[in-house]
Protein backbone atom coordinates (compact mmCIF):
# COMPACT_ATOMS: atom_id res chain seq x y z
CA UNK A 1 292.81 -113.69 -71.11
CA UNK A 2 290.37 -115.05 -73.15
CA UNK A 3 290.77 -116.47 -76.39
CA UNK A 4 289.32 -114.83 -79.40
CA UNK A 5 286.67 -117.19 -80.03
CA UNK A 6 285.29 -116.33 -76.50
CA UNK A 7 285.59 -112.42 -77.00
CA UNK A 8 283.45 -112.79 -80.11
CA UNK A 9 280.84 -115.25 -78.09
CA UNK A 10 280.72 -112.12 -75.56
CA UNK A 11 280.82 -109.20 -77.84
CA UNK A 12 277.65 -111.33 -79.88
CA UNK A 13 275.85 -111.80 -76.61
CA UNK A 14 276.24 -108.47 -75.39
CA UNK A 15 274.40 -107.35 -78.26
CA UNK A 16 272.00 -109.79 -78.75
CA UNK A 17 270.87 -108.06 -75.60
CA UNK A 18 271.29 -104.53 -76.69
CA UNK A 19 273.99 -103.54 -75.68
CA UNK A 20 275.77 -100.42 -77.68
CA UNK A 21 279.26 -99.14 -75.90
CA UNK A 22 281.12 -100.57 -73.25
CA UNK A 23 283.78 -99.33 -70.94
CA UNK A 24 286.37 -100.66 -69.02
CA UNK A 25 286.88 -99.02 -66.20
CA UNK A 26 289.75 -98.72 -63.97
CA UNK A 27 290.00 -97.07 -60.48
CA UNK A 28 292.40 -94.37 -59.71
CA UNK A 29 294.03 -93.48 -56.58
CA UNK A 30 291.68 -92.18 -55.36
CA UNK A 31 289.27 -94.78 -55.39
CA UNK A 32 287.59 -92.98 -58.14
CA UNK A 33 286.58 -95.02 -61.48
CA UNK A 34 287.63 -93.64 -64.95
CA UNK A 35 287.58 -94.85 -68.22
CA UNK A 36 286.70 -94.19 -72.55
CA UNK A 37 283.57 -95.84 -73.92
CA UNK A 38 284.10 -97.66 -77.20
CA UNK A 39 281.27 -98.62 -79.65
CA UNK A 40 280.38 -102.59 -79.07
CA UNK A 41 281.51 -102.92 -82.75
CA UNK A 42 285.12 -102.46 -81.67
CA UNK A 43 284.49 -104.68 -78.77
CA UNK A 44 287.18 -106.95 -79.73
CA UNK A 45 289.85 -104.53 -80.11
CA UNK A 46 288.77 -103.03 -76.48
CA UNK A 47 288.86 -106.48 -74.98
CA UNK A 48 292.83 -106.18 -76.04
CA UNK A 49 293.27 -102.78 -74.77
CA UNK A 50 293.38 -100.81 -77.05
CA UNK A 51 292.21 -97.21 -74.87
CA UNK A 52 295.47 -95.24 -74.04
CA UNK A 53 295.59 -92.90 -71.38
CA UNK A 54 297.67 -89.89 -71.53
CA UNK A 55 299.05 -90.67 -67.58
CA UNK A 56 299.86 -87.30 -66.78
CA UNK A 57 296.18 -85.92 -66.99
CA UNK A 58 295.20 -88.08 -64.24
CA UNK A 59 296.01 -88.00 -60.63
CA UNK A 60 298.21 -90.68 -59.06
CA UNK A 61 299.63 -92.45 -62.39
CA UNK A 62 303.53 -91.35 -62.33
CA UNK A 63 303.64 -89.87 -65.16
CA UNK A 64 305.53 -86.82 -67.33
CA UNK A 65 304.31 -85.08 -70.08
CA UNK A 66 306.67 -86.81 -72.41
CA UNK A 67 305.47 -90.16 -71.33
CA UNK A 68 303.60 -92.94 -73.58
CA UNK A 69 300.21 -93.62 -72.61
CA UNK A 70 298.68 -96.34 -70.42
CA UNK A 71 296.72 -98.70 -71.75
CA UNK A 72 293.42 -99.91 -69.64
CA UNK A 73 292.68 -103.69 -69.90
CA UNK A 74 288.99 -105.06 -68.91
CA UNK A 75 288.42 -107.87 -67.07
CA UNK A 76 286.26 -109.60 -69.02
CA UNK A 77 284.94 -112.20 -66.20
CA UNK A 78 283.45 -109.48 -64.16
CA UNK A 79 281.83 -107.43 -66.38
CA UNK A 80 277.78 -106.07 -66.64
CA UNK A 81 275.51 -104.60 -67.80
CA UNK A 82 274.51 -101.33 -66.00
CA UNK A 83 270.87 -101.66 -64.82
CA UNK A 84 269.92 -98.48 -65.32
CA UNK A 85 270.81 -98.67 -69.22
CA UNK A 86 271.06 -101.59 -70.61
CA UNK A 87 272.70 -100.44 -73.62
CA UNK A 88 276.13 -100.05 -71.74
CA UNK A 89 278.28 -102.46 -70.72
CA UNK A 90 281.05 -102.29 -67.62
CA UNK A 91 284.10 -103.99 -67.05
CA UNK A 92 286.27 -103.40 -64.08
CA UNK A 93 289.73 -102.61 -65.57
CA UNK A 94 293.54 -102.87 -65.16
CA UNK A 95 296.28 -100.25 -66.04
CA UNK A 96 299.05 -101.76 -68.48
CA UNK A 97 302.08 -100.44 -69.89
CA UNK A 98 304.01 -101.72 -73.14
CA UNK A 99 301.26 -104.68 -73.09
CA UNK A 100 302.33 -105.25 -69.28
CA UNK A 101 300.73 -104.63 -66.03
CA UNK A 102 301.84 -101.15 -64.61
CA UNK A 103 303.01 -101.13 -61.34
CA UNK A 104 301.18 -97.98 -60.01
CA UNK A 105 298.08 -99.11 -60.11
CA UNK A 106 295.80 -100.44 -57.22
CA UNK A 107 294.03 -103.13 -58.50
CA UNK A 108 297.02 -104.44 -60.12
CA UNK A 109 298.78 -104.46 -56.36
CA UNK A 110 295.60 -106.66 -55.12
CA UNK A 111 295.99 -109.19 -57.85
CA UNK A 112 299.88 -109.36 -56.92
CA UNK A 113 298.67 -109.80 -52.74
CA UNK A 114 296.14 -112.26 -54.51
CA UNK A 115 298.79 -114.60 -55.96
CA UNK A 116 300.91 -114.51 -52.91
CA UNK A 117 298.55 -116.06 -50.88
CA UNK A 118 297.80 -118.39 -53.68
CA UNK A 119 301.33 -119.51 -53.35
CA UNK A 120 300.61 -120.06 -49.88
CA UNK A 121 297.43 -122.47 -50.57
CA UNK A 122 295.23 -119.72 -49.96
CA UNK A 123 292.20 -117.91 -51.28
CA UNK A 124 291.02 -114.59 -49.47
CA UNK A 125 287.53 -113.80 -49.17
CA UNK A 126 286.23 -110.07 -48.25
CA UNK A 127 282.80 -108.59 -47.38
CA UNK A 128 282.63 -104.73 -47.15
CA UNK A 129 279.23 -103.46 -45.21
CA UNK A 130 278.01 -100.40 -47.40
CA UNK A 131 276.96 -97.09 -45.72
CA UNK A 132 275.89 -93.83 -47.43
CA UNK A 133 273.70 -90.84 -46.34
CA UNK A 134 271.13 -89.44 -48.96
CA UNK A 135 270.92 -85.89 -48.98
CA UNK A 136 270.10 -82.73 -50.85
CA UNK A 137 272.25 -79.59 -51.47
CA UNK A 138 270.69 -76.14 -49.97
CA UNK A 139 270.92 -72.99 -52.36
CA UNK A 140 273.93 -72.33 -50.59
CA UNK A 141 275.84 -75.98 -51.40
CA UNK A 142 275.04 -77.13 -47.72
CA UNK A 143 274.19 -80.76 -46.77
CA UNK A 144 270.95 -81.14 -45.57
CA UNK A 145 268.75 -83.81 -44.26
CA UNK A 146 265.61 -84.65 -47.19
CA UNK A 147 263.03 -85.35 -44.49
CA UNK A 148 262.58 -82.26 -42.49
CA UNK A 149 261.25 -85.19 -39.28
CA UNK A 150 264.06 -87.36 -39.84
CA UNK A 151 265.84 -85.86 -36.93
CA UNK A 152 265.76 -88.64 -33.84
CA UNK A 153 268.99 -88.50 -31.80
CA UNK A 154 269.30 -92.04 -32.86
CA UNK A 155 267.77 -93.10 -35.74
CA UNK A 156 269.07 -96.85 -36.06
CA UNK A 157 266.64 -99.05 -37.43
CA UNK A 158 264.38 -96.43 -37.63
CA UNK A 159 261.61 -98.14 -40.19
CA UNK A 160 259.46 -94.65 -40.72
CA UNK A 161 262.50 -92.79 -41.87
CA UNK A 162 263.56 -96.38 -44.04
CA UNK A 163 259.81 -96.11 -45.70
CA UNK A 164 260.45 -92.32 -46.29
CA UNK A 165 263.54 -93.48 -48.81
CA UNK A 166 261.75 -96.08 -50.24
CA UNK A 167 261.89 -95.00 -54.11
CA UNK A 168 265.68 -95.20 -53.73
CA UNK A 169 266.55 -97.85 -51.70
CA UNK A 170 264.42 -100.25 -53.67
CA UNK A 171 266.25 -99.37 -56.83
CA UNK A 172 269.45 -100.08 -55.29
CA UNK A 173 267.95 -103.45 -53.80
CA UNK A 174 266.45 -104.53 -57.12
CA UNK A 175 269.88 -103.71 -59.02
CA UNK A 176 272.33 -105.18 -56.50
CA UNK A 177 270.00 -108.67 -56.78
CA UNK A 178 269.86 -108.34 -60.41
CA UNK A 179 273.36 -108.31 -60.62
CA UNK A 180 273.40 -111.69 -58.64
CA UNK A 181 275.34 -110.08 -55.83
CA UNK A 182 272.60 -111.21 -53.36
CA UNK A 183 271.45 -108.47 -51.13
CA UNK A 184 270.46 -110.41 -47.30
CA UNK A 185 270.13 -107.20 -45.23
CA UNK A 186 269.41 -103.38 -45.64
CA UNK A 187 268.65 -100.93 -42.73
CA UNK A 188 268.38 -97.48 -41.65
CA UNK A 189 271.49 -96.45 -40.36
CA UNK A 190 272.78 -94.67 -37.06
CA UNK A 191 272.18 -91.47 -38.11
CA UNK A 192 269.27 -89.65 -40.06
CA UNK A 193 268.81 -90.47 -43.75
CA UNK A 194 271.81 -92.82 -43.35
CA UNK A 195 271.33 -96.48 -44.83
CA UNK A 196 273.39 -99.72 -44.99
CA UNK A 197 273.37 -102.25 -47.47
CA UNK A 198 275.02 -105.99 -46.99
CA UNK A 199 275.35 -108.47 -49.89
CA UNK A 200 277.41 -111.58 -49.47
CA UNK A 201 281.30 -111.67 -49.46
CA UNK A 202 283.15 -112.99 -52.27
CA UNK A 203 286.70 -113.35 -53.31
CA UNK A 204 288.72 -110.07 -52.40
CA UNK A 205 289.54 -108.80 -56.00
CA UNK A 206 285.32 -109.40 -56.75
CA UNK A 207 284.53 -107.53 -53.77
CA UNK A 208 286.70 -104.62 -54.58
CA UNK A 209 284.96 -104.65 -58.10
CA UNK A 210 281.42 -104.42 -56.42
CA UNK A 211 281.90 -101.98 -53.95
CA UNK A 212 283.72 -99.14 -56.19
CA UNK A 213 280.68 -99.91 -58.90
CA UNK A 214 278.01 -99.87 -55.75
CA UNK A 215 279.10 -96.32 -55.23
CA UNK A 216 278.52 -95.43 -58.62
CA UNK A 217 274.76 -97.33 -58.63
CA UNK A 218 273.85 -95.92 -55.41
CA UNK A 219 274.63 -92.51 -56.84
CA UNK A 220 272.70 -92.67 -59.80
CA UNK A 221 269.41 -93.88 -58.44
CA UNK A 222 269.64 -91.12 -55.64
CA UNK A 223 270.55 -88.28 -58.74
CA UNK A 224 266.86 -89.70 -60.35
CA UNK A 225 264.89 -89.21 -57.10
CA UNK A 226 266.30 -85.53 -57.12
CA UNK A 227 268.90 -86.44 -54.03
CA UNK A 228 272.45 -86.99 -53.17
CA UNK A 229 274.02 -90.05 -52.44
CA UNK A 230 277.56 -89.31 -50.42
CA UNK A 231 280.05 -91.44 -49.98
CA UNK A 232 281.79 -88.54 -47.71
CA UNK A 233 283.35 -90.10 -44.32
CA UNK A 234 281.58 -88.11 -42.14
CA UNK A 235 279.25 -85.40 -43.63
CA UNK A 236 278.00 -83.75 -40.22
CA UNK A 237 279.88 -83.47 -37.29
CA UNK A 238 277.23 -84.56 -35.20
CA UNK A 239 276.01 -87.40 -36.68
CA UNK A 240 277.93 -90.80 -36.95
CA UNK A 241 280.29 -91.54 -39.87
CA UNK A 242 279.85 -93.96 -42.95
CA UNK A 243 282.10 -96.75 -42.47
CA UNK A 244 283.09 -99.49 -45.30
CA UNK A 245 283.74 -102.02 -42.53
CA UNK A 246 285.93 -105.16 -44.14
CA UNK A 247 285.01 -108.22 -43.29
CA UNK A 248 287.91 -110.97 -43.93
CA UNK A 249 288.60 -114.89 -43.98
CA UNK A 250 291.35 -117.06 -45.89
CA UNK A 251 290.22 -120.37 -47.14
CA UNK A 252 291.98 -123.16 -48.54
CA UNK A 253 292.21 -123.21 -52.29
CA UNK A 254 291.80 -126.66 -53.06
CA UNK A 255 288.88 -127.50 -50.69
CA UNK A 256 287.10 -124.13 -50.08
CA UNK A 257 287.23 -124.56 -46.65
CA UNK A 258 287.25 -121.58 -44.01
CA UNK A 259 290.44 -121.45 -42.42
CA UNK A 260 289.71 -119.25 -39.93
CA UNK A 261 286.86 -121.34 -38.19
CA UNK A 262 286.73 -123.51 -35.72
CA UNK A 263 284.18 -124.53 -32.53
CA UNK A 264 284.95 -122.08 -29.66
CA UNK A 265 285.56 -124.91 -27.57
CA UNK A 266 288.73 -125.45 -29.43
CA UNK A 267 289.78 -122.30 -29.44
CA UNK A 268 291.20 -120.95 -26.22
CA UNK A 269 290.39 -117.13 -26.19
CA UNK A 270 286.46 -118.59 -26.84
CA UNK A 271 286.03 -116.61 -30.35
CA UNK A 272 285.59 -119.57 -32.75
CA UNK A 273 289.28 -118.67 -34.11
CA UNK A 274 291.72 -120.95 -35.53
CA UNK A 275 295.62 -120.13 -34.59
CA UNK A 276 295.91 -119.04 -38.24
CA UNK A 277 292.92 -116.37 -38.07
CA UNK A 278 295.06 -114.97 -34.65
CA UNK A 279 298.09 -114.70 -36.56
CA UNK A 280 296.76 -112.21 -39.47
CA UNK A 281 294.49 -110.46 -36.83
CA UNK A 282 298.31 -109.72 -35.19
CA UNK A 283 300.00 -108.95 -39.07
CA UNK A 284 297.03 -106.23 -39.10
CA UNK A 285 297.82 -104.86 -35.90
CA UNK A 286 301.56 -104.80 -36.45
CA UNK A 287 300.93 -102.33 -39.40
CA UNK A 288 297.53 -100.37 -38.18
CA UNK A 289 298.65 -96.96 -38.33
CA UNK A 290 300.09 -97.48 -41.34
CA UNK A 291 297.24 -99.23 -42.43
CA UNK A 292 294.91 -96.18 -41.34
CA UNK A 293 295.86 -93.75 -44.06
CA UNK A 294 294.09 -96.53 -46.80
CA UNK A 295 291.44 -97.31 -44.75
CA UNK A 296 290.55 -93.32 -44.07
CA UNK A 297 292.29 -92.04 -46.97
CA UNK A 298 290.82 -88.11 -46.83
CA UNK A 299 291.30 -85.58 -44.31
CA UNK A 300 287.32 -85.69 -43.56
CA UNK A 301 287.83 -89.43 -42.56
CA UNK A 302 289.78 -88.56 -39.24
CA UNK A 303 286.58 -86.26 -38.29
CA UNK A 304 284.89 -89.73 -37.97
CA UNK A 305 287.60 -91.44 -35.97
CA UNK A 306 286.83 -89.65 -33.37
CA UNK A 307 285.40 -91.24 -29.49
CA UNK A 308 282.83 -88.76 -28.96
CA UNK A 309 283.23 -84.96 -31.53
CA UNK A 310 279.84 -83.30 -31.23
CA UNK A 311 277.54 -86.15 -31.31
CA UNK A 312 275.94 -86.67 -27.54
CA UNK A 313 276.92 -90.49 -27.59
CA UNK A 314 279.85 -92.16 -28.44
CA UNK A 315 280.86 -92.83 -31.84
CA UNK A 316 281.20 -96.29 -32.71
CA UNK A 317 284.58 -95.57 -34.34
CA UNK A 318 287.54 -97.37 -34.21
CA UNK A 319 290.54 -94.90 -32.31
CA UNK A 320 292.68 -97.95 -30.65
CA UNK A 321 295.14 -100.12 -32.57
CA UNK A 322 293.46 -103.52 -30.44
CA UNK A 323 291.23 -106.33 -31.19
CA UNK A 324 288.31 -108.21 -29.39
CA UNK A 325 285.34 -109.97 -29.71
CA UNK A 326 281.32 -108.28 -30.81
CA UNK A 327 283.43 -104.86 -29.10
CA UNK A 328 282.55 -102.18 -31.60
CA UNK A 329 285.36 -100.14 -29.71
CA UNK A 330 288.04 -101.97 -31.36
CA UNK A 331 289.63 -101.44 -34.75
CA UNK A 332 289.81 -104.98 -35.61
CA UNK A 333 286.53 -107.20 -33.99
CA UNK A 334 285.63 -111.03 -34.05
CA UNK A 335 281.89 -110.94 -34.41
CA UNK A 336 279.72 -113.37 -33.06
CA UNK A 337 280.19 -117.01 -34.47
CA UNK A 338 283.79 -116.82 -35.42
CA UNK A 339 285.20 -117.16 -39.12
CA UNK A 340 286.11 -113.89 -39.95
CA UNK A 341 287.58 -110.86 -38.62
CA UNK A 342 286.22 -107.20 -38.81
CA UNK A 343 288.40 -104.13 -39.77
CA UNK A 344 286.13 -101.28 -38.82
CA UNK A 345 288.85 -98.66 -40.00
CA UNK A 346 287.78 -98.45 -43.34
CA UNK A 347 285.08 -95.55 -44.52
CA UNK A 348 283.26 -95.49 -47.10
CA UNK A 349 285.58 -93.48 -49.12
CA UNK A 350 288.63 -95.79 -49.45
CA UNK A 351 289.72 -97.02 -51.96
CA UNK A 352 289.54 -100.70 -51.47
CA UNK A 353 292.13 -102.45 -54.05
CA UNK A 354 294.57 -100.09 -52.12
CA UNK A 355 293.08 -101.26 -48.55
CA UNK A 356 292.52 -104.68 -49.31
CA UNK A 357 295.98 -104.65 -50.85
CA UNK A 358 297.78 -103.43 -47.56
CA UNK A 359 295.18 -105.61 -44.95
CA UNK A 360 295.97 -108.66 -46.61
CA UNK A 361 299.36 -108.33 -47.20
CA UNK A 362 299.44 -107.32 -43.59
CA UNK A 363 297.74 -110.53 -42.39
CA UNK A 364 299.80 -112.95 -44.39
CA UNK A 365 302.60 -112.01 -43.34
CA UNK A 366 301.27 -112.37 -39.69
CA UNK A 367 300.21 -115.60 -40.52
CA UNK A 368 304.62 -116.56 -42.27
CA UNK A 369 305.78 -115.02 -39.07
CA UNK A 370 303.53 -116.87 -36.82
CA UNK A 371 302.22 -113.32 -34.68
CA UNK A 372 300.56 -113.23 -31.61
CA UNK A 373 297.58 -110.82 -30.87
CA UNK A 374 297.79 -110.66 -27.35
CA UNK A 375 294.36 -111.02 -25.41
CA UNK A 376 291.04 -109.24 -26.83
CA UNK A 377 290.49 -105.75 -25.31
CA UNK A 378 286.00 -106.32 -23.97
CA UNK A 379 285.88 -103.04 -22.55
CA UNK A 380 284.55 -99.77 -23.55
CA UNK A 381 288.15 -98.35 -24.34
CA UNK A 382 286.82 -95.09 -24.96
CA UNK A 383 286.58 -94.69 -21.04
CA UNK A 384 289.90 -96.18 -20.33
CA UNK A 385 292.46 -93.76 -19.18
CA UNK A 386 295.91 -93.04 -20.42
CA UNK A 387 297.40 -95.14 -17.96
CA UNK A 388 295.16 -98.00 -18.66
CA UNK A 389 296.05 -98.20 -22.80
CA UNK A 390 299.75 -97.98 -22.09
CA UNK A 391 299.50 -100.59 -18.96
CA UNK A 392 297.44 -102.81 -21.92
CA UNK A 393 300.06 -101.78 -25.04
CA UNK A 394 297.32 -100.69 -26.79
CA UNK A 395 298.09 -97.28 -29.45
CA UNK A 396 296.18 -94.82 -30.21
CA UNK A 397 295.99 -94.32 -34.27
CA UNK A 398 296.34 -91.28 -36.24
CA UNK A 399 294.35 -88.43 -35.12
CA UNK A 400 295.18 -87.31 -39.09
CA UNK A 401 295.62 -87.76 -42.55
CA UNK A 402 298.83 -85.67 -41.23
CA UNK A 403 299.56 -88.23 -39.19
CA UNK A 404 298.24 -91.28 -40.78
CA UNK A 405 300.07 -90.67 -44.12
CA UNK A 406 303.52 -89.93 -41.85
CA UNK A 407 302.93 -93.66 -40.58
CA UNK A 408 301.99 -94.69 -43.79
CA UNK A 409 305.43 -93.25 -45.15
CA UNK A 410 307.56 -94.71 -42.28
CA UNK A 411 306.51 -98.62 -42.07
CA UNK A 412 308.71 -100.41 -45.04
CA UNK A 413 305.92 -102.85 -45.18
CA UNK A 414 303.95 -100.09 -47.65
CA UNK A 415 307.09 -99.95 -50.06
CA UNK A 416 307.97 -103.79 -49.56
CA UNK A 417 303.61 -104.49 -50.19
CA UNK A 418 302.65 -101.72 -52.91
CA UNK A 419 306.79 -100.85 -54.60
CA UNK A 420 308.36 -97.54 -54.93
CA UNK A 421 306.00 -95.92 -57.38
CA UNK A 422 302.26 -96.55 -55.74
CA UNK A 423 303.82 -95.57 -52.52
CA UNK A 424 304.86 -92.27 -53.38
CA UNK A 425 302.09 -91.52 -55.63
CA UNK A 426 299.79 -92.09 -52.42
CA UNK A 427 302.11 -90.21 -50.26
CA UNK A 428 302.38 -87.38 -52.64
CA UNK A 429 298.84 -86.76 -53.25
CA UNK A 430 297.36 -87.19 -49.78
CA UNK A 431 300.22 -84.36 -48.71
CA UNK A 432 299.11 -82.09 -51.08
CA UNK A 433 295.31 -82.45 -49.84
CA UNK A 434 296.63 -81.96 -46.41
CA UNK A 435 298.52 -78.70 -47.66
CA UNK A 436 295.66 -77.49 -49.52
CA UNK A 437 292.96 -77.80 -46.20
CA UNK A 438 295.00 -76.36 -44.36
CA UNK A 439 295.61 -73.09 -46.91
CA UNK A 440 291.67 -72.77 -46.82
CA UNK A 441 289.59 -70.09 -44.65
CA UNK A 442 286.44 -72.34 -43.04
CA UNK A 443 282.89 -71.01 -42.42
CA UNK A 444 283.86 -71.78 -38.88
CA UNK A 445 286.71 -69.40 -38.65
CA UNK A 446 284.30 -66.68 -40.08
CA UNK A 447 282.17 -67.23 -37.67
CA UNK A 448 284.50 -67.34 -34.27
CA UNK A 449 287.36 -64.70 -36.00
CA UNK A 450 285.90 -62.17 -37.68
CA UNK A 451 284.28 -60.27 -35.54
CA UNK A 452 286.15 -61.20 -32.24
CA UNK A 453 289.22 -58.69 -32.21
């Protein structure tokens, strides 16, 4: 916390540079940010939190009717100014209660996951690879591609269709840079009017911060060319899926050091991997389909982990509960160089205090308990048989949120990692969306049904 000398130092800088209201903004379950904007002449008494939230209006909070409100505290060393008005201010945020951190909150259970592993000597660093399609909305709500050309089978890398988006993406490049997150690669992505964005990694709770606000920049810019930006794990069923791939390391607190790297010619399997990187690769894999229902937290996200669905080439998605080197058919991949692992389970609609929460966790204790990974999986698993996986011990994950939230509910590592109160909130509400898609009458049904008996 900073001291009050400091807050006033901010609150006269932020309006030396113009700056009007600010907002602190915490994340709910769902990955979603929400939060009250207070005039920067009361910046002091927001930097103490002093917005209360009546709990029971929002989703995933615990809450009664007859309980006191939740405070929201901003973090005050990762705040900005939002580039496309610069007379707003925004501050990731935490949830307290009676001045202390509530417990059903996501970002809180990172910062928790955070100071374990600082107890341990460790820092952990994340990198999450940003995919979104922009798209407009027919007169009849449908998704449809801008560019009536921008129809290739495989449109990867395509630089005519990257041109054709140009207006937005540059936005989005110019703000991510000016935010000092530095921006080293942007492409056209697998599918048509699909993009990807990378910026460097950072520490995991940073990270988190930057990808839940990206989501909220990339929106806006596409809303002033006249477009949608989605977020949506897979928005056509025959097109490949946007993925929020986490990228992960642990380094040593005291020197900085990467404690997952080493020269392949030290490391056995030939990955660049130190023994300790192996060990939370196999805490990850102990706990994948439990992991699954954070990483692909709606009941669209399981129509992208799918081998093949209606595209005419495989999917890139991650099915199998394995690991193994540049293999894109694995959940968990060591790409080229070493360092760092790869969870490719995550999509670009998690939320990702709640998945970083539950990876990391995950991986430490892989790394107390000393795991093995077995041997990397370098085939094409989608073209493995039945026989083959369970000759291997590799497991299929969920096929569901059904399934994925059942797995999720079963592994004691979720309760033990998150507590009572986040857990059930999670379970409760991704139920109820199961419930609820399943109580709905789809265009598709129309279409094969109603006129076949």
């Amino acid at each position: 916390m900073k001291s009050e000398s400091e807050i006033l130092a901010l609150q006269a800088d932020l309006k030396a540079k113009g700056v009007k209201y600010c907002i602190g903004a915490y994340t709910d379950i769902h990955g979603v940010p929400k939060g009250k904007f207070v005039p920067i002449d009361h910046f002091s008494h927001f930097a103490h939190g002093s917005e209360l939230y009546t709990g029971y209006a929002l989703d995933g909070l615990g809450q009664s009717p007859n309980d006191d409100e939740i405070a929201s505290l901003p973090d005050l060393d990762r705040g900005c100014i939002l580039p496309w008005n610069k007379e707003v201010a925004w501050f990731p945020a935490d949830n307290t209660f009676h001045g202390q951190p509530y417990e059903i909150n996501t970002r809180v259970a990172l910062k928790k996951v955070i100071a374990d592993a600082a107890s341990m000597g460790f820092g952990l660093n994340l990198g999450i690879e940003a995919e979104v399609y922009v798209v407009k909305l027919d007169d009849r709500g449908r998704l449809v591609i801008p560019n009536a050309d921008d129809q290739l089978n495989k449109s990867c890398y395509d630089v005519r269709r990257f041109m054709a988006r140009y207006g937005w993406i540059d936005k989005v490049a110019t703000a991510i840079n000016g935010l000092g997150w530095d921006l080293y690669s942007l492409d056209h992505e697998d599918a048509p009017s699909q993009f990807e964005f990378d910026f460097k990694y950072a520490d995991a709770l940073t990270m988190c911060d930057r990808y839940v606000f990206f989501r909220t920049l990339a929106k806006h810019y596409a809303e002033e060319e006249g477009l949608l930006a989605t977020f949506m794990p897979k928005p056509f069923a025959d097109k490949t899926g946007n993925g929020a791939h986490f990228n992960m390391s642990v380094f040593d607190l005291k020197t900085g050091a990467n404690l997952f790297k080493c020269d392949p010619k030290d490391d056995p399997r030939g990955l660049g991997l130190t023994p300790l990187a192996y060990q939370f690769i196999a805490g990850i894999l102990r706990h994948g389909p439990a992991l699954c229902a954070a990483f692909a937290p709606t009941v669209n996200s399981y129509k992208r982990l799918v081998r093949r669905g209606l595209m005419s080439y495989f999917s890139w998605a991650p099915v199998f509960n394995s690991f193994g080197t540049n293999n894109r058919t694995n959940s968990v991949r060591v790409p080229m160089g070493g360092g760092r692992c790869e969870s490719r389970n995550a999509d670009s609609a998690c939320n990702p205090y709640l998945a970083a929460t539950l990876v990391f966790a995950a991986g430490l204790q892989g790394i107390r308990e000393k795991l093995d990974p077995g041997a990397p999986q370098e085939d094409n698993l989608y073209e493995l048989t039945p026989e083959e996986f369970a000759r291997r011990g590799i497991q299929e994950l969920p096929r569901t949120l059904q399934e994925a939230v059942a797995a999720f509910a079963a592994d004691p590592f979720v309760t033990e990692t998150l507590g009572q109160g986040l857990r059930d909130e999670f379970i409760a509400y991704k139920s109820e969306e199961w419930r609820q898609y399943h109580q709905q009458v789809s265009q598709w049904e129309i279409d094969r049904y109603a006129r076949m008996f």
